[in-house]
Each structure stands twice: as C-alpha cells, then as structure tokens.
Protein backbone atom coordinates (compact mmCIF):
# COMPACT_ATOMS: atom_id res chain seq x y z
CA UNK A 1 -22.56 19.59 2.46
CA UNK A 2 -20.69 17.19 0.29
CA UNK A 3 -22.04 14.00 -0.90
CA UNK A 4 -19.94 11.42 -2.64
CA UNK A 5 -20.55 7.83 -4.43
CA UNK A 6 -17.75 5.98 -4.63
CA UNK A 7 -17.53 4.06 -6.71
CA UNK A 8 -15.08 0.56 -7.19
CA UNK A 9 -14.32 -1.21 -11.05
CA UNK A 10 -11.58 -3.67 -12.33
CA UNK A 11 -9.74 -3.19 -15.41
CA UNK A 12 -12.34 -4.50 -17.63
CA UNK A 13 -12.60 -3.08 -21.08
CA UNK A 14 -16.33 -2.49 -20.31
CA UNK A 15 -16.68 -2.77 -16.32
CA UNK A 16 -19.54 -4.97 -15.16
CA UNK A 17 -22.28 -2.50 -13.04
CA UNK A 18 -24.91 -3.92 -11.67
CA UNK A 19 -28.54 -2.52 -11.66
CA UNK A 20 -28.77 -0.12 -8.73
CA UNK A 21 -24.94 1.24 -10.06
CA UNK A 22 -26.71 1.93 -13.44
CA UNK A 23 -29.55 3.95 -11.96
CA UNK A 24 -27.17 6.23 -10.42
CA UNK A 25 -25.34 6.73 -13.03
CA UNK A 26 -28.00 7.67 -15.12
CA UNK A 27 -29.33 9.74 -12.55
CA UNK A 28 -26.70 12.28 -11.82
CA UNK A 29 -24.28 14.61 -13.57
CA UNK A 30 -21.34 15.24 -12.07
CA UNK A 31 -18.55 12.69 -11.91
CA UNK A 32 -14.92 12.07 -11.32
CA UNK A 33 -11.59 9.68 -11.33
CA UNK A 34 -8.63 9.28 -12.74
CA UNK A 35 -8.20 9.68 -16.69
CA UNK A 36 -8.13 6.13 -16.86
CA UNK A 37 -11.21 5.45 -15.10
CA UNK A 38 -12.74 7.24 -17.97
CA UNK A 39 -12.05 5.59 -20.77
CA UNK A 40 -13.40 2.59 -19.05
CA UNK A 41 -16.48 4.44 -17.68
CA UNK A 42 -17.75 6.68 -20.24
CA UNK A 43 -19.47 4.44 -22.35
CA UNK A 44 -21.84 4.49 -19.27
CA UNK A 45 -22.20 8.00 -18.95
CA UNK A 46 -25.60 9.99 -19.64
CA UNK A 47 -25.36 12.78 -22.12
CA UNK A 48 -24.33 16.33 -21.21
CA UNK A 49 -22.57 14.93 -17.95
CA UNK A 50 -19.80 16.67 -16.32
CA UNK A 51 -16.14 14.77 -15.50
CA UNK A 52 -13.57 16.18 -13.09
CA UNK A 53 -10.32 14.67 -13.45
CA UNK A 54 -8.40 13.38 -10.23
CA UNK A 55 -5.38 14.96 -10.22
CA UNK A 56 -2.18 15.91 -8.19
CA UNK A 57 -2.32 18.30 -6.31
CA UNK A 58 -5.17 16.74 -4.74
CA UNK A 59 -6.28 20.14 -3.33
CA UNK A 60 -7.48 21.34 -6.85
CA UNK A 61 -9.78 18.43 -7.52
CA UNK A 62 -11.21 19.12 -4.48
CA UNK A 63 -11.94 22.91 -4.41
CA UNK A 64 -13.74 21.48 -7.84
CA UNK A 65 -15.80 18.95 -5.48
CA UNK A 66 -16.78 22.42 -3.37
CA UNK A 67 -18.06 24.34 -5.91
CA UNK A 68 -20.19 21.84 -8.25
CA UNK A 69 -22.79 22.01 -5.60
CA UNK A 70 -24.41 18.67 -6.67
CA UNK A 71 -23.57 15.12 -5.62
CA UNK A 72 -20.66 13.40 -7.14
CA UNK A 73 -20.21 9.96 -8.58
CA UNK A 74 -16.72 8.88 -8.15
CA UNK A 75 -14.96 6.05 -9.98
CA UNK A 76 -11.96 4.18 -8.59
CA UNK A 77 -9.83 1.10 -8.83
CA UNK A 78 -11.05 -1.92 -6.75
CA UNK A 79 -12.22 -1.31 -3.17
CA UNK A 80 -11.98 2.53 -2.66
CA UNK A 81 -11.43 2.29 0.71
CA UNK A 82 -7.68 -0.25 0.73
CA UNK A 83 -6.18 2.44 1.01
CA UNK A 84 -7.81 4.70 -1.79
CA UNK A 85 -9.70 7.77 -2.22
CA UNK A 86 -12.77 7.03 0.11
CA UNK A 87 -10.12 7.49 2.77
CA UNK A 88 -9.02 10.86 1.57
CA UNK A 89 -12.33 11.82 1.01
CA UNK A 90 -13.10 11.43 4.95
CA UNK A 91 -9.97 13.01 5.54
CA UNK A 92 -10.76 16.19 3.39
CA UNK A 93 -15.06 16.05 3.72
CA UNK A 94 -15.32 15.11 7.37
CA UNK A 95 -19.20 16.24 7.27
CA UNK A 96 -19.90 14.64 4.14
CA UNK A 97 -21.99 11.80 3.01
CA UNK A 98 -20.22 9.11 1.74
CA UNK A 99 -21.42 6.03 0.06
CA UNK A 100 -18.79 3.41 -1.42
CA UNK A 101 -19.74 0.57 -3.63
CA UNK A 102 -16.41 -1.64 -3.61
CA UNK A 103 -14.90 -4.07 -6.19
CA UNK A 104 -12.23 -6.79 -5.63
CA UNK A 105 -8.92 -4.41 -5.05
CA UNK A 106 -5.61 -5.53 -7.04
CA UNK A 107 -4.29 -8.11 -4.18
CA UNK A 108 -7.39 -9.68 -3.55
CA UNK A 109 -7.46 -10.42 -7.50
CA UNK A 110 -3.99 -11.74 -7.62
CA UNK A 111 -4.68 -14.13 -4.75
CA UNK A 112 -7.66 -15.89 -6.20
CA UNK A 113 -5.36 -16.05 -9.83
CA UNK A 114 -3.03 -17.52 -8.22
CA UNK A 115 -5.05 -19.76 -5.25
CA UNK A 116 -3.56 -18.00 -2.50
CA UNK A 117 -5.65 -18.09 0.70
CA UNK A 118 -5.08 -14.24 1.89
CA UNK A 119 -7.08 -13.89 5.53
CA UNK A 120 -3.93 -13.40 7.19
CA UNK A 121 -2.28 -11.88 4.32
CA UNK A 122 -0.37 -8.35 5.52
CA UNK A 123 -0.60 -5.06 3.47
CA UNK A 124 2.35 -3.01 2.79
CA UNK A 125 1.63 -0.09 0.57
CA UNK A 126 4.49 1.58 -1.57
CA UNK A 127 2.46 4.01 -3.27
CA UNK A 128 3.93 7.36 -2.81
CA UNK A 129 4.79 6.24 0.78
CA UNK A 130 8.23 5.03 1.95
CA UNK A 131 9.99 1.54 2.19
CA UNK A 132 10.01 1.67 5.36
CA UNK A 133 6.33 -0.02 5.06
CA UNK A 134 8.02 -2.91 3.20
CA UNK A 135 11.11 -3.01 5.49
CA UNK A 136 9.32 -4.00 8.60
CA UNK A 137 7.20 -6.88 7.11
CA UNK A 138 10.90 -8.19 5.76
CA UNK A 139 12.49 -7.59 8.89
CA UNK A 140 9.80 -9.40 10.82
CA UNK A 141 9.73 -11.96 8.80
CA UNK A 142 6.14 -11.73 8.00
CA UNK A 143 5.27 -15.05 5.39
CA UNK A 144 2.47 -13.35 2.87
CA UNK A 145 2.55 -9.51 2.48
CA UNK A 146 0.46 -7.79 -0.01
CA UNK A 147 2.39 -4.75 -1.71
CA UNK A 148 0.89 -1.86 -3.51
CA UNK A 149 3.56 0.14 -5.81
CA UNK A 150 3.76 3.07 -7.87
CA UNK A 151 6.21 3.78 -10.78
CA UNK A 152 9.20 4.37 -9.17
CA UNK A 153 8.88 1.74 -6.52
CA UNK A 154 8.45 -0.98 -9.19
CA UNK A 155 8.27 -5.00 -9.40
CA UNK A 156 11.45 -4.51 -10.48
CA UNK A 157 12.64 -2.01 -7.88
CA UNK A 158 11.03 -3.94 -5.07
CA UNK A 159 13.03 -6.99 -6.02
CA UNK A 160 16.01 -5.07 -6.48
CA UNK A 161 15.82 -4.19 -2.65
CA UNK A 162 14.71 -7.18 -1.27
CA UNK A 163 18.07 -8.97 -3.58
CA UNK A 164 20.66 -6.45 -1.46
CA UNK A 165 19.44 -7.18 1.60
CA UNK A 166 19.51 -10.88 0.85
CA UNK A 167 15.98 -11.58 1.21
CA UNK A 168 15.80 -14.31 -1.56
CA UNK A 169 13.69 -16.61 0.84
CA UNK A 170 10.30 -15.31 -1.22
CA UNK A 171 8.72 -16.36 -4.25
CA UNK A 172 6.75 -13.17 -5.84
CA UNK A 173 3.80 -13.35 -7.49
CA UNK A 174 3.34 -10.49 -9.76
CA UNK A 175 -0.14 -9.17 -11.40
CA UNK A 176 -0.38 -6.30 -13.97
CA UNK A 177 -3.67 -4.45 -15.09
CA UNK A 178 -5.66 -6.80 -12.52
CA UNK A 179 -9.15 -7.85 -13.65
CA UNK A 180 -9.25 -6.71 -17.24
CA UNK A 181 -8.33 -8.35 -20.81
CA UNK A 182 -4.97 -7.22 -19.98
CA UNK A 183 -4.42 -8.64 -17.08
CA UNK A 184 -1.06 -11.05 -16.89
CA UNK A 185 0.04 -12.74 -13.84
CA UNK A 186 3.46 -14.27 -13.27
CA UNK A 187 4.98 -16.55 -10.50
CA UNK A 188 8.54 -15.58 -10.08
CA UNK A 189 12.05 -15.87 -7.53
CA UNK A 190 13.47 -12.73 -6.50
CA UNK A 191 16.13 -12.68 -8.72
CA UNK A 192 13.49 -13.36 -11.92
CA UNK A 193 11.85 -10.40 -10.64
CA UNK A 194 14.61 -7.99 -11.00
CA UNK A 195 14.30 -8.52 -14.57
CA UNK A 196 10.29 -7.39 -14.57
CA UNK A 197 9.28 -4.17 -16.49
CA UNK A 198 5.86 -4.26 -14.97
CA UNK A 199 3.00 -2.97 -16.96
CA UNK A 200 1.25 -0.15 -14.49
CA UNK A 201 -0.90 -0.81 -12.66
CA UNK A 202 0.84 -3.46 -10.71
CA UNK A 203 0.85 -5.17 -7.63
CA UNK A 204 2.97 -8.18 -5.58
CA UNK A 205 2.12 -10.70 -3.28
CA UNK A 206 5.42 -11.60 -1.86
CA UNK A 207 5.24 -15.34 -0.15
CA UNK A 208 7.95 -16.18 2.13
CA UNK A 209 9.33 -20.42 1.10
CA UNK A 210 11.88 -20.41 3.87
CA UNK A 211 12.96 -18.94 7.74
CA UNK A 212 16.37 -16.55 8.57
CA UNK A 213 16.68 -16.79 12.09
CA UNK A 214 17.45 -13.33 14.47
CA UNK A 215 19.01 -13.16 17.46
CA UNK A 216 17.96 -10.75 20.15
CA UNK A 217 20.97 -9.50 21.34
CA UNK A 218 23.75 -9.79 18.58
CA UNK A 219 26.90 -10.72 19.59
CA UNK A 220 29.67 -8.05 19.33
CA UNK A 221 31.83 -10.73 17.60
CA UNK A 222 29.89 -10.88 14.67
CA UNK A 223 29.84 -7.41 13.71
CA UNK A 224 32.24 -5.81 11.16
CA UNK A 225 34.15 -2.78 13.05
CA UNK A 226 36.58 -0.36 13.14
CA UNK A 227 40.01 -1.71 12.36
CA UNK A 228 42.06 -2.43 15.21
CA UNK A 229 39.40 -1.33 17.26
CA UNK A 230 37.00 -4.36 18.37
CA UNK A 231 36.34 -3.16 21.26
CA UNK A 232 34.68 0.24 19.85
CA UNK A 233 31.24 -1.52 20.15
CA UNK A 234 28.40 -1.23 22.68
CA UNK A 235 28.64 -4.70 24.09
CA UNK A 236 25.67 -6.96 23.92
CA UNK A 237 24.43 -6.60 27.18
CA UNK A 238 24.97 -2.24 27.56
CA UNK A 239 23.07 -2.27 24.18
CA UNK A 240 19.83 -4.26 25.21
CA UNK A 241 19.34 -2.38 28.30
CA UNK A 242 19.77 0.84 26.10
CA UNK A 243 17.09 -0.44 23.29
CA UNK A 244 14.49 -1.74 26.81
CA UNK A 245 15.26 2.15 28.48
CA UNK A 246 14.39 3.45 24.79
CA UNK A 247 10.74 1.85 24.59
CA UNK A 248 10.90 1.50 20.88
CA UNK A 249 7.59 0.09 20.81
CA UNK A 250 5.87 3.39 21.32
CA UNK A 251 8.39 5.25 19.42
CA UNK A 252 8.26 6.70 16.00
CA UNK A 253 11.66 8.12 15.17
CA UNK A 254 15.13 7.43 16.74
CA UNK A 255 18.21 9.33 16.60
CA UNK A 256 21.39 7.57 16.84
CA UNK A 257 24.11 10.07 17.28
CA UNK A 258 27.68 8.28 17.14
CA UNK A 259 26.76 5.11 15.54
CA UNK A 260 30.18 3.83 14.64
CA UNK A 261 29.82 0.22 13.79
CA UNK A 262 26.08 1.00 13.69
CA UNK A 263 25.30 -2.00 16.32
CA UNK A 264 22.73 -0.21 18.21
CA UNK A 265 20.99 0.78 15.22
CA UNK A 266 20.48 -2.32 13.84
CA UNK A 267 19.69 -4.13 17.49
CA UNK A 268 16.78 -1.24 17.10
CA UNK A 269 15.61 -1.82 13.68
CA UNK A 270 15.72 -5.61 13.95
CA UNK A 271 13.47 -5.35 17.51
CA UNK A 272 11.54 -2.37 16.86
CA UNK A 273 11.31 -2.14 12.19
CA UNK A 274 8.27 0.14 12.64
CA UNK A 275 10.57 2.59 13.95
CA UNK A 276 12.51 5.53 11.18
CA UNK A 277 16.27 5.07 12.25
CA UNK A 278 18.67 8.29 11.81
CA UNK A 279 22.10 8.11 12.13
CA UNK A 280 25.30 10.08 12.41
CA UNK A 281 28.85 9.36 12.55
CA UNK A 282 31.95 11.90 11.86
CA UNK A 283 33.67 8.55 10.57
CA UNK A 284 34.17 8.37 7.42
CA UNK A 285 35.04 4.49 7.69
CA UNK A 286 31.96 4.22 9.48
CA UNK A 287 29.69 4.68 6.49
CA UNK A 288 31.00 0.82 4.91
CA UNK A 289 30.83 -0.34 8.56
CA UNK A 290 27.15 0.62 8.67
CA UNK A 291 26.58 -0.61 5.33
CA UNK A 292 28.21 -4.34 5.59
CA UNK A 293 26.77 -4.74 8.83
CA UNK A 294 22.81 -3.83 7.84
CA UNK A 295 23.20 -6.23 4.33
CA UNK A 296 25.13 -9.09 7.33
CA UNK A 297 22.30 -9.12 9.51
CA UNK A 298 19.56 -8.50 6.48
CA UNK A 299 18.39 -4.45 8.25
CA UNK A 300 17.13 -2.49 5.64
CA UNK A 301 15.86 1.11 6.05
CA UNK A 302 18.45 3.01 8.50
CA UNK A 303 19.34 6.37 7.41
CA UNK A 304 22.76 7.40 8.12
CA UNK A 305 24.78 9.97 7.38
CA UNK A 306 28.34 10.94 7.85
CA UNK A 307 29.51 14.24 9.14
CA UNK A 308 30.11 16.35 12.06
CA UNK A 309 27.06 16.06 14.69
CA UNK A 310 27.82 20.11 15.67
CA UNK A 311 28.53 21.20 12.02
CA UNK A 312 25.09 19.36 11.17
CA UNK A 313 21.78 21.39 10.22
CA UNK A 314 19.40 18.73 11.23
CA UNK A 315 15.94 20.73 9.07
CA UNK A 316 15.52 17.75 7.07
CA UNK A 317 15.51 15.21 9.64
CA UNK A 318 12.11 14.15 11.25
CA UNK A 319 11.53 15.42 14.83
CA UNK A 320 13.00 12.46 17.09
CA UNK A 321 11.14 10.94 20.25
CA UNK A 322 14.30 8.91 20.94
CA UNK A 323 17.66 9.52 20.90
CA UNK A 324 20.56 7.54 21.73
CA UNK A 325 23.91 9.26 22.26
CA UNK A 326 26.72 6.63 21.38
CA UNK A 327 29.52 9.19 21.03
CA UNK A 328 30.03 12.51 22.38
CA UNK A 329 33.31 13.68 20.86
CA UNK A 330 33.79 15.40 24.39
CA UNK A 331 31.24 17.81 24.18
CA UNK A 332 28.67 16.21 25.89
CA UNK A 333 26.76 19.20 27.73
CA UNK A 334 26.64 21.12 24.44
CA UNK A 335 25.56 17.84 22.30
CA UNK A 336 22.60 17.10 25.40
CA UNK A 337 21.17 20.84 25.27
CA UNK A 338 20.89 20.75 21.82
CA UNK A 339 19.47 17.41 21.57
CA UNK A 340 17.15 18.33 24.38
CA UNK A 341 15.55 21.37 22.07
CA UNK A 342 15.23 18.70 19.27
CA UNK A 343 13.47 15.92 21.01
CA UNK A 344 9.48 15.80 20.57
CA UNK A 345 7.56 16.47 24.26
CA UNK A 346 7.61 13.27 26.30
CA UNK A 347 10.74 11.88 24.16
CA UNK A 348 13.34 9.78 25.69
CA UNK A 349 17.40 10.11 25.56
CA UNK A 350 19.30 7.27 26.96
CA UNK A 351 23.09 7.72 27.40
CA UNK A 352 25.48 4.93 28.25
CA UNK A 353 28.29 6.89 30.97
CA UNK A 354 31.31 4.94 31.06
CA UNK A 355 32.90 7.18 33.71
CA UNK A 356 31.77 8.87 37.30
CA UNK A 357 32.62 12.49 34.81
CA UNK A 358 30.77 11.50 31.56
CA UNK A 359 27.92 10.75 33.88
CA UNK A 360 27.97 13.96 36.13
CA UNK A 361 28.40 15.94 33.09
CA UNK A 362 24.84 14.34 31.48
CA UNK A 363 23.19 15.15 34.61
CA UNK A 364 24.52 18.83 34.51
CA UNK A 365 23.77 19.19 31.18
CA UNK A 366 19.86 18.63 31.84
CA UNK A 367 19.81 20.58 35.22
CA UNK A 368 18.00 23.40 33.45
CA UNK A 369 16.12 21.77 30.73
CA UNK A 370 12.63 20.15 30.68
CA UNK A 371 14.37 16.65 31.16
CA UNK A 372 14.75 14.40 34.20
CA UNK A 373 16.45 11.37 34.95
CA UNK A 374 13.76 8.72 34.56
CA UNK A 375 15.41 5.30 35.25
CA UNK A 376 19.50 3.98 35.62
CA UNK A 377 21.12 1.40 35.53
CA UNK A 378 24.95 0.08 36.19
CA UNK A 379 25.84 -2.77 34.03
CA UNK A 380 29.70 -4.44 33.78
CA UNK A 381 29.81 -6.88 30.96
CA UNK A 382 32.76 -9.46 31.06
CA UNK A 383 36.06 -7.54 32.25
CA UNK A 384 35.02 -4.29 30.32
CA UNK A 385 34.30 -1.54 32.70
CA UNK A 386 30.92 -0.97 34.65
CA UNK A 387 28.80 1.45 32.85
CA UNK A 388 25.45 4.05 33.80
CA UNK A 389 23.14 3.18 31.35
CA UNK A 390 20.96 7.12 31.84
CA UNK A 391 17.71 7.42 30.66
CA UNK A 392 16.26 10.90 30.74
CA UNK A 393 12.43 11.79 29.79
CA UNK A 394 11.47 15.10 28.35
CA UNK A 395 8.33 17.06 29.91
CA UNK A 396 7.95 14.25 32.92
C-alpha cells in the first residue's frame, strides 16, 4: 500500500519548514513535485535521495509512485488539497495513507496582501477546466470569487472575457508568484487587466463594485430577432413553463435544438449557469442573433452551432439530460426518436406543440421508446395561440 506526505510551500526562495517537516525530510528517500518545486526544495534534501518529477500524463508519475515501494514525500504549491494533488492522489490511491501538511494556497495569500476578508469568498478554478466555472459565478452575480488559471486562461484572457460580456462592474486584484521574493500584486479595472502579461503562477480575486439587475422571464421585446419576424420567439410565458418542466437545477447538460433567436437558451443559462448549454440552428442569421443577444443580456458560455440538426454527427457533444425542441423543421417523429437514443437515462425533453397535429405527432413519436409523458400543460399568452407545453421523461 501507498503512503504519501504531502507536502504544501510558498514561493519562497528558501521555503520556511518547520521542525517535524525537517525530520521527515531527512528521514526518507523518495520524493516528488513539479520541477519547480525542486529548485526550491532541494537545498533540503538528504544526500543520495531520489526525485520523481510530476508530470503530464499523470498516469506515468504514478506507475513511478507503484513501483518505488517506499513512502513518498510530495511537495506542492500552497494547500495541496484546494484543489491540488492530495485530491488526485485519493482519486488514484484510494487505499493509501495520506498525510498533508498545508501552506497558505495562492488566494488566501492575495487576500491578506491586499486586506480582503475571504470567508465567503467563492472559488472558481480555470486550471485546465472550462469557463464555464467562471461563467456561473458572473452570471450569478456572485461579489468575491477566487480564480485559479493556467497559461492559456490568463489574467489577461480572463479579463478579455469578462470585457465582451460587459462585466466591467469588478475591480481585479491580481497576484503573481504568491509568497516568494517575486511575488507582485496589482489592484486593477477590467479593462487595465486586459493589458496584464501575468508572470505564472498567477491567480485573481475578482471583487464585484456594482449590481446588473436580471429579470426572470425576459421580455420578448427586448430580444434581437429574425428580421421581419418578431413573432419567431417563444413568448415569455411558453418559455418559463418550458425552463420549470426542464428542472435545470438537477440538470447537467441541455440541448437546445432550434434555438433561433436563442431566447430559451439564455432564459436557461441566466436561471440555471451551472448548466453546459448546446445549441443548434440551420439559420445562418441565427448565429449573430445568438451572439448579440448573450453579450445584451451579459450570458456567457452557450455553445451553439449552426447547421442542419439531421445532417449533424453529434460525437463531440456531451450526452444531454435535457433537451428542448424549439424547431422541428417538420420532421418531428424522426428528430424525437433520435433525440430519445441520445438523452442520458432519466433525462427530460420538453416540447412546446402549437397545434392538435404537432402534438399527436410527439406523442406517436415516443409510443415505442423508453419515454412517457410526464407532465402538460396548455398555455395562451396574449392573442398568440394556445400552446401544449409536453414534457416527456426517459426510463420513468
């Protein structure tokens, strides 16, 4: 069996170990972390000692860990377990012994530079892991995040994003090479930060200075949409009974198939931000529509695409638990069985039927499927006409 001691340092030029951290280290053999962590640590280091480097692929290091056969000592930046390789090490060693002796990590460092009390600070991480991390926090509206980057997804970058989406309501503190003689820490507006090369390794506290307001339930009026075409839309109150048959707050992917103006969503993303958004429209004038109408209402993080829903090979997309079916092109039965094969076990599709035929034909169309009509509704909004909002549950 595995046994592992973590171990946490700063950026110091010579980190500061304590007693006890000195006995161990003195006391083993075999030890590991990044090259960096090296040249800080070996100065420590008894003679004859052996040093596995942490590299990617992960899975290499770690048949290494298997086959030493001794204990490790393993050096890492700040706490090892925000969100660093204690956790992986549980992951991969689930029997072994584990002992972590943390540090301050990077944010927690940048909020005592900068006198920034942090209890109720949020964490989004950026390191090798999508925006979609970021997104939500922004979305929500969330005052102090914490954000952990990596070399593409850079000060710079970050800022860059945030500037599109017109998220300039956040001051952004920025800290290089946290805790060591290089260490610099600057105070800066979004637009300031754009500018930032960012010496790695880097991290952001972003601080929110001022409120957007959101509206649940957008009005159709304020979208941007098809020319000469307002009313191609799902109306305000069609599209909230949708997004409450959906459940987004269980849900983990959606599908939007037809997205047009892209109203439904960005109702999703703006209620529900945890959730990854795919969309498709055969429009090509739809792609601008979706793209004025997320940087309007500040949504960032919706994947869409344009092309032809049946011409599509959907491999690349992640497995949806919720679909909703916003256009049909009139092939409705074929577009619901294939859907149905797509859709993760205990998914939902909801379907908005704005005639008696649209709605016996997505009834039909699940007849020998998995799927069953789970809830209904009729709705009539203004002098539009009435429509079967459908919801249909896979495996129930």
């Amino acid at each position: 069996m595995c046994k592992f001691l973590v171990i946490g340092i700063s950026d110091q030029s010579k980190p500061e170990l304590n007693a006890e951290i000195k006995h161990l280290v003195t006391s083993h053999a075999i030890f590991s972390g990044g090259k960096r962590h090296y040249d800080l640590v070996k100065g420590f280091l008894p003679a004859g000692h052996q040093w596995i480097d942490v590299l990617v692929p992960l899975s290499q290091t770690f048949k290494k860990y298997r086959e030493v056969g001794q204990p490790i000592i393993l050096f890492a930046s700040g706490d090892p377990l925000f969100f660093g390789i204690a956790n992986t090490l549980k992951r991969e060693f689930p029997e072994a012994q584990i002992k972590v002796y943390p540090s301050f990590n990077s944010l927690q460092m940048l909020a005592h530079e900068c006198h920034i009390p942090y209890g109720n600070m949020k964490v989004a991480t950026l390191t090798g892991r999508p925006w979609i991390n970021l997104d939500q926090e922004l979305i929500k509206g969330t005052r102090l995040t914490g954000v952990l980057t990596d070399r593409q997804k850079t000060p710079a970058a970050i800022a860059s994003r945030m500037k599109e989406f017109g998220f300039d309501n956040y001051i952004m503190y920025v800290g290089e090479r946290m805790g060591g003689a290089l260490q610099k820490v600057r105070c800066l507006s979004v637009d300031e930060c754009t500018k930032v090369a960012g010496e790695m390794p880097n991290c952001l506290i972003i601080e929110k200075t001022r409120h957007f307001k959101r509206t649940m339930g957008i009005y159709e009026g304020d979208f941007h949409f098809l020319d000469g075409r307002p009313k191609m839309i799902t109306k305000r109150s069609i599209r909230l009974m949708s997004l409450s048959m959906l459940q987004l707050d269980t849900a983990k992917v959606m599908w939007d198939i037809g997205f047009c103006t892209g109203s439904v969503s960005i109702e999703a993303k703006q209620a529900a931000p945890h959730v990854d958004i795919f969309a498709i429209e055969k429009r090509e004038e739809s792609r601008a529509l979706m793209s004025k109408n997320q940087l309007k209402f500040r949504i960032p993080g919706i994947n869409a695409f344009i092309g032809d829903f049946f011409e599509t090979d959907f491999k690349d997309w992640p497995q949806p638990d919720r679909i909703f079916i916003g256009g049909h092109g009139g092939k409705l039965v074929e577009m619901v069985k294939r859907l149905e094969k797509i859709l993760a076990p205990g998914g939902i599709i909801v379907f908005n039927a704005v005639s008696r035929q649209t709605n016996e034909q997505f009834r039909q169309a699940l007849e020998a499927s998995p799927m069953k009509i789970t809830d209904s509704m009729q709705l009539q909004q203004d002098e539009f006409n009435t429509v079967s909002i459908l919801q249909a549950t896979k495996g129930c």
